[in-house]
N, C-alpha and C. Protein backbone atom coordinates (compact mmCIF):
# COMPACT_ATOMS: atom_id res chain seq x y z
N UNK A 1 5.93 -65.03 108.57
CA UNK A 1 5.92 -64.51 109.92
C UNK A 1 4.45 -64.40 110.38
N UNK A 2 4.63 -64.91 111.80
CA UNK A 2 3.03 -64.54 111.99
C UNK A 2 2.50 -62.95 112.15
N UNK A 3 0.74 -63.10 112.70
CA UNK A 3 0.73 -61.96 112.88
C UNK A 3 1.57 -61.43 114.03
N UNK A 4 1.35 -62.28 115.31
CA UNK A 4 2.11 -62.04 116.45
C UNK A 4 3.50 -61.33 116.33
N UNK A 5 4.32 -62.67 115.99
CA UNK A 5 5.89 -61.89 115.32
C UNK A 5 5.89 -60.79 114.79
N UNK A 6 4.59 -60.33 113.92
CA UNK A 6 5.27 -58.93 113.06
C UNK A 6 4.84 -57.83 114.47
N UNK A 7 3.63 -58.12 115.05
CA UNK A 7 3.11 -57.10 116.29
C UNK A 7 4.56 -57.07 117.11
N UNK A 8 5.04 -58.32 117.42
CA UNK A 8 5.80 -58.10 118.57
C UNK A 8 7.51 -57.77 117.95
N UNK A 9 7.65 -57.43 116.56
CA UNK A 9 8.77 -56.96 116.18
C UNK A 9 8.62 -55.63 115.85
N UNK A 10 7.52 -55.05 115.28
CA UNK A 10 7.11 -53.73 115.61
C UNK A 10 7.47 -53.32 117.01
N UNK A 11 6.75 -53.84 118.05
CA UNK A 11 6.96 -53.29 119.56
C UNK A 11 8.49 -52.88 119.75
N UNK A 12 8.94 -53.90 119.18
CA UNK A 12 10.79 -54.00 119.68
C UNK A 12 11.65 -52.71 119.40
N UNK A 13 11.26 -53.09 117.58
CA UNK A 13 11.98 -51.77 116.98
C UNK A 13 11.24 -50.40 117.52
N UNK A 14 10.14 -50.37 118.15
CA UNK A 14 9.96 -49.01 117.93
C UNK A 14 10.49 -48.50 120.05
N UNK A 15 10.36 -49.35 120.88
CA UNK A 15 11.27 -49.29 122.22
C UNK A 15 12.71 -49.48 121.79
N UNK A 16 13.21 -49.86 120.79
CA UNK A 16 14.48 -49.41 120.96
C UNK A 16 14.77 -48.60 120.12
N UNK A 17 13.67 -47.73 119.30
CA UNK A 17 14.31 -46.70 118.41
C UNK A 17 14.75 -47.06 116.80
N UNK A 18 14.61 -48.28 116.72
CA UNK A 18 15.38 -49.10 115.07
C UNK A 18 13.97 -48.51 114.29
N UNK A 19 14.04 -47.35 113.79
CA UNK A 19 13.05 -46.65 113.03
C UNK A 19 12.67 -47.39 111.68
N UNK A 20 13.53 -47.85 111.13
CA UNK A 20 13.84 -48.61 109.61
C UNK A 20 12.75 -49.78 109.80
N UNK A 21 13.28 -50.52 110.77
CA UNK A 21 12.58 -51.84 111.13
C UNK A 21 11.07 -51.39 111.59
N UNK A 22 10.81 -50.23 112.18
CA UNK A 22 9.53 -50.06 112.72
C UNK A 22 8.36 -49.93 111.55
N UNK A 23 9.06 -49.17 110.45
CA UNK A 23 8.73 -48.59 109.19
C UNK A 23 7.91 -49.77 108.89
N UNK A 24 9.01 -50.87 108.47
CA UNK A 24 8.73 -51.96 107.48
C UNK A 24 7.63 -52.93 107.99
N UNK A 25 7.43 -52.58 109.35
CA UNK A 25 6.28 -53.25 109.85
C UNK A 25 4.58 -53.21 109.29
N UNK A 26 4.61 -52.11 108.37
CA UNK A 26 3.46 -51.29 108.11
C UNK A 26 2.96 -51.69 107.10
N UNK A 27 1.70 -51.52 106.63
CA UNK A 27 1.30 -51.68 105.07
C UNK A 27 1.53 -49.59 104.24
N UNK A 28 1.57 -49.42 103.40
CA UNK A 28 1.56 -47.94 102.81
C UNK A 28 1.12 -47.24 103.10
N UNK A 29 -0.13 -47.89 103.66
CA UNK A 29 -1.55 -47.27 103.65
C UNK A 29 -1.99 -47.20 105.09
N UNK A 30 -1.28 -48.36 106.29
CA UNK A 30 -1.91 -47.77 107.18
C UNK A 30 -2.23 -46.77 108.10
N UNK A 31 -3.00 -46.94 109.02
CA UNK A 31 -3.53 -45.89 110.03
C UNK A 31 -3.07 -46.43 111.48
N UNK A 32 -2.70 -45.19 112.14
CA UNK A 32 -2.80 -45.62 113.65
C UNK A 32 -3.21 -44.32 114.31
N UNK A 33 -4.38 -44.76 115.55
CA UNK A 33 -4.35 -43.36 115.62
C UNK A 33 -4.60 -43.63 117.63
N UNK A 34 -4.64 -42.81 118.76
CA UNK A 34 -4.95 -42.84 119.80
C UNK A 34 -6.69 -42.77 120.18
N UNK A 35 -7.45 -43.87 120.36
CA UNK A 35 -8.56 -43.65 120.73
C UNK A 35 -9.02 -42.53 121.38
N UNK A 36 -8.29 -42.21 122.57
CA UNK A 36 -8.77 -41.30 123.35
C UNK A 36 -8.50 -39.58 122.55
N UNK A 37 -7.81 -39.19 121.65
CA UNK A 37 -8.03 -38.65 120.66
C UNK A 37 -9.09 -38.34 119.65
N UNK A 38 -8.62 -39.60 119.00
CA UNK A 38 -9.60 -39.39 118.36
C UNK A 38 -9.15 -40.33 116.97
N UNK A 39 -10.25 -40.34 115.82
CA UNK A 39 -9.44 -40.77 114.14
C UNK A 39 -9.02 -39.16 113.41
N UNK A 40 -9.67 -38.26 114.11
CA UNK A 40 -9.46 -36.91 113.15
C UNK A 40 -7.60 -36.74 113.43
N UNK A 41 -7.02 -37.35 114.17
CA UNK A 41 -5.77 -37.30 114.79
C UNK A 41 -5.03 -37.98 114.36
N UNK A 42 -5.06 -39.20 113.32
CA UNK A 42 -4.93 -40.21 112.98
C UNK A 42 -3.70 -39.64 112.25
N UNK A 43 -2.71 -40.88 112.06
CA UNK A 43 -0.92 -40.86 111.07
C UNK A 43 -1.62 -41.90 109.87
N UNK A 44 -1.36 -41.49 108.79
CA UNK A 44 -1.58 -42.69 107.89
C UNK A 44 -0.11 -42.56 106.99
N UNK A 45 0.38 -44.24 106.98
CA UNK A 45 1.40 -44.59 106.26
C UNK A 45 2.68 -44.83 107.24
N UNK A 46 4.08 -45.35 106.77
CA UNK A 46 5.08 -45.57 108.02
C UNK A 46 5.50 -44.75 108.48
N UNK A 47 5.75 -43.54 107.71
CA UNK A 47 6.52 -42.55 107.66
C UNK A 47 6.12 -41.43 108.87
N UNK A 48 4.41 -41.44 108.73
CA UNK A 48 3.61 -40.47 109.41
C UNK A 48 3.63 -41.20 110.83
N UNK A 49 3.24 -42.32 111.01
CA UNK A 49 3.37 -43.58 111.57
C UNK A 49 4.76 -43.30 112.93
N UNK A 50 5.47 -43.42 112.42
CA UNK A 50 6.76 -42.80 112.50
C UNK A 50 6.73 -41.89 113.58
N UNK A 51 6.69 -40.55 113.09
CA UNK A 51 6.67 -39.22 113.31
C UNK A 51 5.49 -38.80 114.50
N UNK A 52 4.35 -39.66 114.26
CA UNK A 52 3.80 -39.33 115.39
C UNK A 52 3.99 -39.79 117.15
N UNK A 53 4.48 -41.10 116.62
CA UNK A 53 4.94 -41.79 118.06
C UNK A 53 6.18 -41.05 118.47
N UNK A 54 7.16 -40.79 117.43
CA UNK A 54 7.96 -39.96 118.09
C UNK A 54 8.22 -38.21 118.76
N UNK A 55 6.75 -37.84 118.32
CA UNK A 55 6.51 -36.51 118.95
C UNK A 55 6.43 -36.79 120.55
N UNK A 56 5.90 -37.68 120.64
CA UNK A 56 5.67 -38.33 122.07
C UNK A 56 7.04 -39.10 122.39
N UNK A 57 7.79 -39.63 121.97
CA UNK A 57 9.04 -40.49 122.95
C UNK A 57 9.79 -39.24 122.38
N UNK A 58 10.85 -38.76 121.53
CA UNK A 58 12.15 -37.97 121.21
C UNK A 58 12.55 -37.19 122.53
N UNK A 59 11.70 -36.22 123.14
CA UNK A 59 11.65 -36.14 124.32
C UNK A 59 11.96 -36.81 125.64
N UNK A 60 12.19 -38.11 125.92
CA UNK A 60 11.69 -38.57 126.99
C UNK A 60 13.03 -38.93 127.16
N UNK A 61 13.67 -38.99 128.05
CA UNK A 61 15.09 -40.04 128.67
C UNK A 61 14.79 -41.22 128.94
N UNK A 62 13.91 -41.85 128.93
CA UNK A 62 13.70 -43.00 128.59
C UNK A 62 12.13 -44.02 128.77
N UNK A 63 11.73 -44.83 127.58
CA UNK A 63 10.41 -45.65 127.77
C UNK A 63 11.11 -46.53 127.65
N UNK A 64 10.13 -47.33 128.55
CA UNK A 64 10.18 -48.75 128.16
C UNK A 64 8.76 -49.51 128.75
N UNK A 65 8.59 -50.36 128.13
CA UNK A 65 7.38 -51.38 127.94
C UNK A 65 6.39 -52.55 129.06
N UNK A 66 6.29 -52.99 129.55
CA UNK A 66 5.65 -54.11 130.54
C UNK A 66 4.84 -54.44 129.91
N UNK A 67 4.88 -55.57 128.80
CA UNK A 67 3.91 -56.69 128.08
C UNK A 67 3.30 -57.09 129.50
N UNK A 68 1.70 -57.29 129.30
CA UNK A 68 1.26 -58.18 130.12
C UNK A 68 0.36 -59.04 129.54
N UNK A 69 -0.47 -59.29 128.59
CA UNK A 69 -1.15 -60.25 127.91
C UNK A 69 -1.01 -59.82 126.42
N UNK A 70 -0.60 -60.71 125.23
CA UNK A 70 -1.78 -60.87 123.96
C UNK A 70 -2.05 -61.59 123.63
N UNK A 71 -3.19 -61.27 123.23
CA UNK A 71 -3.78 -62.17 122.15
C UNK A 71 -4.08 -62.24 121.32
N UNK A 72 -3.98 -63.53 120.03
CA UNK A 72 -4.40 -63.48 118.29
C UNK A 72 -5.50 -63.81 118.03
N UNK A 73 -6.13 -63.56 117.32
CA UNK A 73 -7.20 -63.99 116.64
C UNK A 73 -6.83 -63.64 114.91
N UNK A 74 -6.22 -64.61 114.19
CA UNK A 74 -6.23 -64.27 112.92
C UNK A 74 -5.15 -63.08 112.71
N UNK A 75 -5.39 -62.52 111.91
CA UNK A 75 -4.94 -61.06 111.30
C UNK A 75 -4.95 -60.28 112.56
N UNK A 76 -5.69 -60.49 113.94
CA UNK A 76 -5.88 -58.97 115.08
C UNK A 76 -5.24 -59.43 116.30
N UNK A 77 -4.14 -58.95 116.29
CA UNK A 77 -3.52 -59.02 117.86
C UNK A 77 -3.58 -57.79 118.94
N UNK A 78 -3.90 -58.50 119.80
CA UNK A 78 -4.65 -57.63 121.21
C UNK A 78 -3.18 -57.63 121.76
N UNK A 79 -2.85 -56.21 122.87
CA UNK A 79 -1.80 -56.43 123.81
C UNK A 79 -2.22 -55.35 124.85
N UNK A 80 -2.11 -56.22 125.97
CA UNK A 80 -2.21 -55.46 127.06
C UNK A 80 -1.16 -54.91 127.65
N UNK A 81 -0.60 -53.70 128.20
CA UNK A 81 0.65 -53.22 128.53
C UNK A 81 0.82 -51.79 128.72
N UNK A 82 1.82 -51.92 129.77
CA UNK A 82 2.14 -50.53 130.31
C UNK A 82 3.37 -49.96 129.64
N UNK A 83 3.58 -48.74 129.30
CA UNK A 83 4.28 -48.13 128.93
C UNK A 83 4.84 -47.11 130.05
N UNK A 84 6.06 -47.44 130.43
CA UNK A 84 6.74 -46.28 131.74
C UNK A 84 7.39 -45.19 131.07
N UNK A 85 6.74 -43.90 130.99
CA UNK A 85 8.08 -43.12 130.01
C UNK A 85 8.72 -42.11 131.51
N UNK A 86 9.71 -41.74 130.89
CA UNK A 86 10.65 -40.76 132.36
C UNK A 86 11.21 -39.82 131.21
N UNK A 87 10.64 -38.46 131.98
CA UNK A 87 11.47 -37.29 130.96
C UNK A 87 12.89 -37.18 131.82
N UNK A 88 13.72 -36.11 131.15
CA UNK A 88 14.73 -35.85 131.62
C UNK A 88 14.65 -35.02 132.85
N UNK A 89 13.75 -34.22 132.90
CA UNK A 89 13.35 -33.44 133.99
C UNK A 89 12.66 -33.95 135.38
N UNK A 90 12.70 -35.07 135.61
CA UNK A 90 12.30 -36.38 136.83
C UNK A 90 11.05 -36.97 136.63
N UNK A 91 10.14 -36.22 135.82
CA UNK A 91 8.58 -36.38 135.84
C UNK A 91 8.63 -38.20 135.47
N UNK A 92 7.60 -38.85 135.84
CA UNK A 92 7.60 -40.27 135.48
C UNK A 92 6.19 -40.47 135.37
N UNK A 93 5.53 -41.56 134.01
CA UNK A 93 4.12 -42.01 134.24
C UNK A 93 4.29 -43.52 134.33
N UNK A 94 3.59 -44.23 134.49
CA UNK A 94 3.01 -45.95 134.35
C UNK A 94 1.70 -46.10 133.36
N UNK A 95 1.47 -45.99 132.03
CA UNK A 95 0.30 -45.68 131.17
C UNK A 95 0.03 -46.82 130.91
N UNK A 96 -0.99 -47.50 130.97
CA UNK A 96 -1.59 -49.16 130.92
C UNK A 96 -2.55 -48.22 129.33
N UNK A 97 -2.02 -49.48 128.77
CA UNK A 97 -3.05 -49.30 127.45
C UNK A 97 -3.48 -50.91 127.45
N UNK A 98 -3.88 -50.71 126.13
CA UNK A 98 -4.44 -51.82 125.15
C UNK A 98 -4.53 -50.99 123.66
N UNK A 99 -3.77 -52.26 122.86
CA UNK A 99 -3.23 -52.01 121.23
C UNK A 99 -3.96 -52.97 120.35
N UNK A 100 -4.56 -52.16 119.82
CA UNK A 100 -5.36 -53.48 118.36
C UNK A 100 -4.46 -52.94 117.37
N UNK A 101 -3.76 -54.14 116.71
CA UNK A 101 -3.49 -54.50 115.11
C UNK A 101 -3.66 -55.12 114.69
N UNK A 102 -4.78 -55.26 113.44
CA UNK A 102 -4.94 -55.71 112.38
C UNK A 102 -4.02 -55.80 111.10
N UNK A 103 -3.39 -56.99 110.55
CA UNK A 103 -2.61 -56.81 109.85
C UNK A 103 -3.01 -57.29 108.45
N UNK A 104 -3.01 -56.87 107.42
CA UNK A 104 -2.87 -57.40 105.99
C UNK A 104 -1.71 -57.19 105.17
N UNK A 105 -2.03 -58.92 104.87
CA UNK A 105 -0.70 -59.15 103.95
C UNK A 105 0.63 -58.66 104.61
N UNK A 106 0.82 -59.60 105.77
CA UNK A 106 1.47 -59.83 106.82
C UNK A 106 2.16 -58.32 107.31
N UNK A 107 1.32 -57.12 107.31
CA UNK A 107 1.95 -56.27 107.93
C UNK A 107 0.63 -55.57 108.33
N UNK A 108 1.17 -54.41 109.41
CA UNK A 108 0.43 -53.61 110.13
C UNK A 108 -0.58 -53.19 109.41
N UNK A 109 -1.92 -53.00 109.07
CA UNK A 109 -2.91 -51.91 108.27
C UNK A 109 -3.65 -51.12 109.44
N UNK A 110 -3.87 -51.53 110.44
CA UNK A 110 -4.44 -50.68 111.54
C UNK A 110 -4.11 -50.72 113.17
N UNK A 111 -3.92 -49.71 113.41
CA UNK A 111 -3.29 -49.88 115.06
C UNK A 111 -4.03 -48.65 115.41
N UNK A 112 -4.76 -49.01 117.16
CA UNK A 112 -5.39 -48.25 117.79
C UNK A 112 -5.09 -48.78 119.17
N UNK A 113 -4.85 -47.36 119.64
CA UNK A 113 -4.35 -47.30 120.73
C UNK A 113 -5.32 -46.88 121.87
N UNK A 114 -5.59 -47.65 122.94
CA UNK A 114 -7.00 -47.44 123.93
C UNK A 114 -6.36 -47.13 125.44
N UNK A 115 -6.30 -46.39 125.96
CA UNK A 115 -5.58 -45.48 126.89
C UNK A 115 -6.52 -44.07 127.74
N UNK A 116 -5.59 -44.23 129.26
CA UNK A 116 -6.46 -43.00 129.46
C UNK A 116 -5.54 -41.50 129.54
N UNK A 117 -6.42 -40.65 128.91
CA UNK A 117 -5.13 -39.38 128.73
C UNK A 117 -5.10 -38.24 129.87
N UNK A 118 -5.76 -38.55 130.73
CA UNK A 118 -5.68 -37.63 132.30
C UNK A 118 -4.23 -38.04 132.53
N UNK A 119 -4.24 -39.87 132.35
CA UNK A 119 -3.01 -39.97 133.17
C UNK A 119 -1.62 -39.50 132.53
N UNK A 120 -1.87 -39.47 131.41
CA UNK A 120 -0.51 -39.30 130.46
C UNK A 120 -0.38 -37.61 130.91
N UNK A 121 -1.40 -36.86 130.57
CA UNK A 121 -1.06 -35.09 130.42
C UNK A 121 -1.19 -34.55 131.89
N UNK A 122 -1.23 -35.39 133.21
CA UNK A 122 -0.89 -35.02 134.26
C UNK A 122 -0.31 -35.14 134.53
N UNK A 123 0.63 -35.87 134.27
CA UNK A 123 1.92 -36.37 134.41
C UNK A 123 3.37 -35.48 133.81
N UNK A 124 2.99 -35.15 132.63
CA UNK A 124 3.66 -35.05 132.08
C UNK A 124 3.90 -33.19 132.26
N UNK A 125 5.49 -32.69 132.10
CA UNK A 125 6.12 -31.71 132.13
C UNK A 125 5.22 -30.50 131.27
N UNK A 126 5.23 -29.79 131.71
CA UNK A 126 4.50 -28.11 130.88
C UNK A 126 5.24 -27.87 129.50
N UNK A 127 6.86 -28.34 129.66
CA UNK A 127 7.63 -27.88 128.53
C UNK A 127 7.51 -29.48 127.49
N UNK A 128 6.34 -30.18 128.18
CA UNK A 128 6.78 -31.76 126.90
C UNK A 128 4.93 -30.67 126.39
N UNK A 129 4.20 -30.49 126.99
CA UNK A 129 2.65 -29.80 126.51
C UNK A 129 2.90 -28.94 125.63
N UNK A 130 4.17 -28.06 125.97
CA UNK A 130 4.13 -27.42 124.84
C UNK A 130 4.70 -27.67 123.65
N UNK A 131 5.85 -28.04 123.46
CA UNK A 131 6.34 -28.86 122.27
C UNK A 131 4.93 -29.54 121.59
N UNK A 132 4.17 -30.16 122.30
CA UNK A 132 3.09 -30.91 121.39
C UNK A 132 2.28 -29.63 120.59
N UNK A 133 2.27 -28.82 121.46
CA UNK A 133 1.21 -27.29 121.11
C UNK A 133 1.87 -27.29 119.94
N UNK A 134 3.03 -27.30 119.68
CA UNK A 134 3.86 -25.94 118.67
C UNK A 134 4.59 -27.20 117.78
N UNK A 135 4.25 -28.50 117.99
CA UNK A 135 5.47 -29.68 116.85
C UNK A 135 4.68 -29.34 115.52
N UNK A 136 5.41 -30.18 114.47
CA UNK A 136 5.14 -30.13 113.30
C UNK A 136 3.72 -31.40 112.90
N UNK A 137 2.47 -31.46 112.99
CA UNK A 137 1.84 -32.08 112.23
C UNK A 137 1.27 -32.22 111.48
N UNK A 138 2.51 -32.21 110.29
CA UNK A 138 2.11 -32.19 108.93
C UNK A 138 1.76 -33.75 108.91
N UNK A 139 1.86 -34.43 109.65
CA UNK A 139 1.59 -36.05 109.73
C UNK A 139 -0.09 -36.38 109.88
N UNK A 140 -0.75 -35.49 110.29
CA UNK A 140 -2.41 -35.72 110.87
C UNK A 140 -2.97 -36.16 109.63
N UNK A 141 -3.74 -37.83 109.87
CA UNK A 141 -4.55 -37.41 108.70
C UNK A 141 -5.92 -38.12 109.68
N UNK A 142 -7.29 -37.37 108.86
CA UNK A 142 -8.29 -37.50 109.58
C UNK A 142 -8.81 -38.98 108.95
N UNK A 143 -9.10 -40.13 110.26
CA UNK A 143 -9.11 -41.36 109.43
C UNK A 143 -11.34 -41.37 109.99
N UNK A 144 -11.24 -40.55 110.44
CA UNK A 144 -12.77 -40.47 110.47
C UNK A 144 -13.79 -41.35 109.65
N UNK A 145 -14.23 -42.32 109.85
CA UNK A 145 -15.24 -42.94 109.04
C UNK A 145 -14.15 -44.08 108.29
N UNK A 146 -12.95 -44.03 108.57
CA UNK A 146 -12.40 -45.26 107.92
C UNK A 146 -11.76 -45.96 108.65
N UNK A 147 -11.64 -45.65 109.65
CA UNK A 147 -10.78 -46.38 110.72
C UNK A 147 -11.87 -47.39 111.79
């Protein structure tokens, strides 16, 4: 599989929720973390991997995606794209990112996410802010200096 295919079967499983499949996309070891965050914020492994993207969607009545460019170079696929999430409570964003993954040994080892977060936490409901205040992240790991 290429790198592309595994980037763009990751994307799939994880907009439609197929957690299993999102998992297997990963190396053990990797990291993903939100630029505008930070690496001290960072998930390392599928599991954590996992758990952090879904602190952010479990909530939402529904995301979905608008691919607009990638590109490969080797092992690093670039994607440009908006992410529309809609809570249940009417609130709606349009979040344009850009996603680097680097993959070894045909799976995910690094994903960073480049985004701006005014637009996401203005957007978004007081009761989704607080859930983030008060969720469980036992998932954080600080990828500081390795990422």
């Amino acid at each position: 599989m290429s790198a592309v295919d595994v980037v763009e079967t990751m994307w799939a499983a994880m907009y439609a929720g197929d957690w299993s499949t999102f998992r297997g996309c990963f190396t053990d070891d990797a990291v993903y973390y939100d630029v505008p965050v930070g690496p001290a914020a960072a998930a390392r492994g599928p599991e954590h991997i996992e758990a952090r993207v879904r602190l952010g969607f479990d909530p939402l009545e529904r995301v979905r995606d608008e691919s607009v460019t990638r590109i490969a170079d080797g092992d690093v696929v670039m994607t440009e794209h908006v992410e529309v999430w809609d809570w249940p409570t009417g609130e709606h964003v349009e979040l344009p990112f850009v996603s680097v993954q680097r993959l070894r040994d045909g799976k995910i080892a690094l994903w960073k996410d480049y985004w701006n977060q005014p637009t996401l936490m203005d957007a978004a409901p007081e009761w989704w802010h607080e859930r983030l205040a008060t969720a469980d992240l036992s998932w954080i790991f600080d990828a500081t200096g390795s990422a």
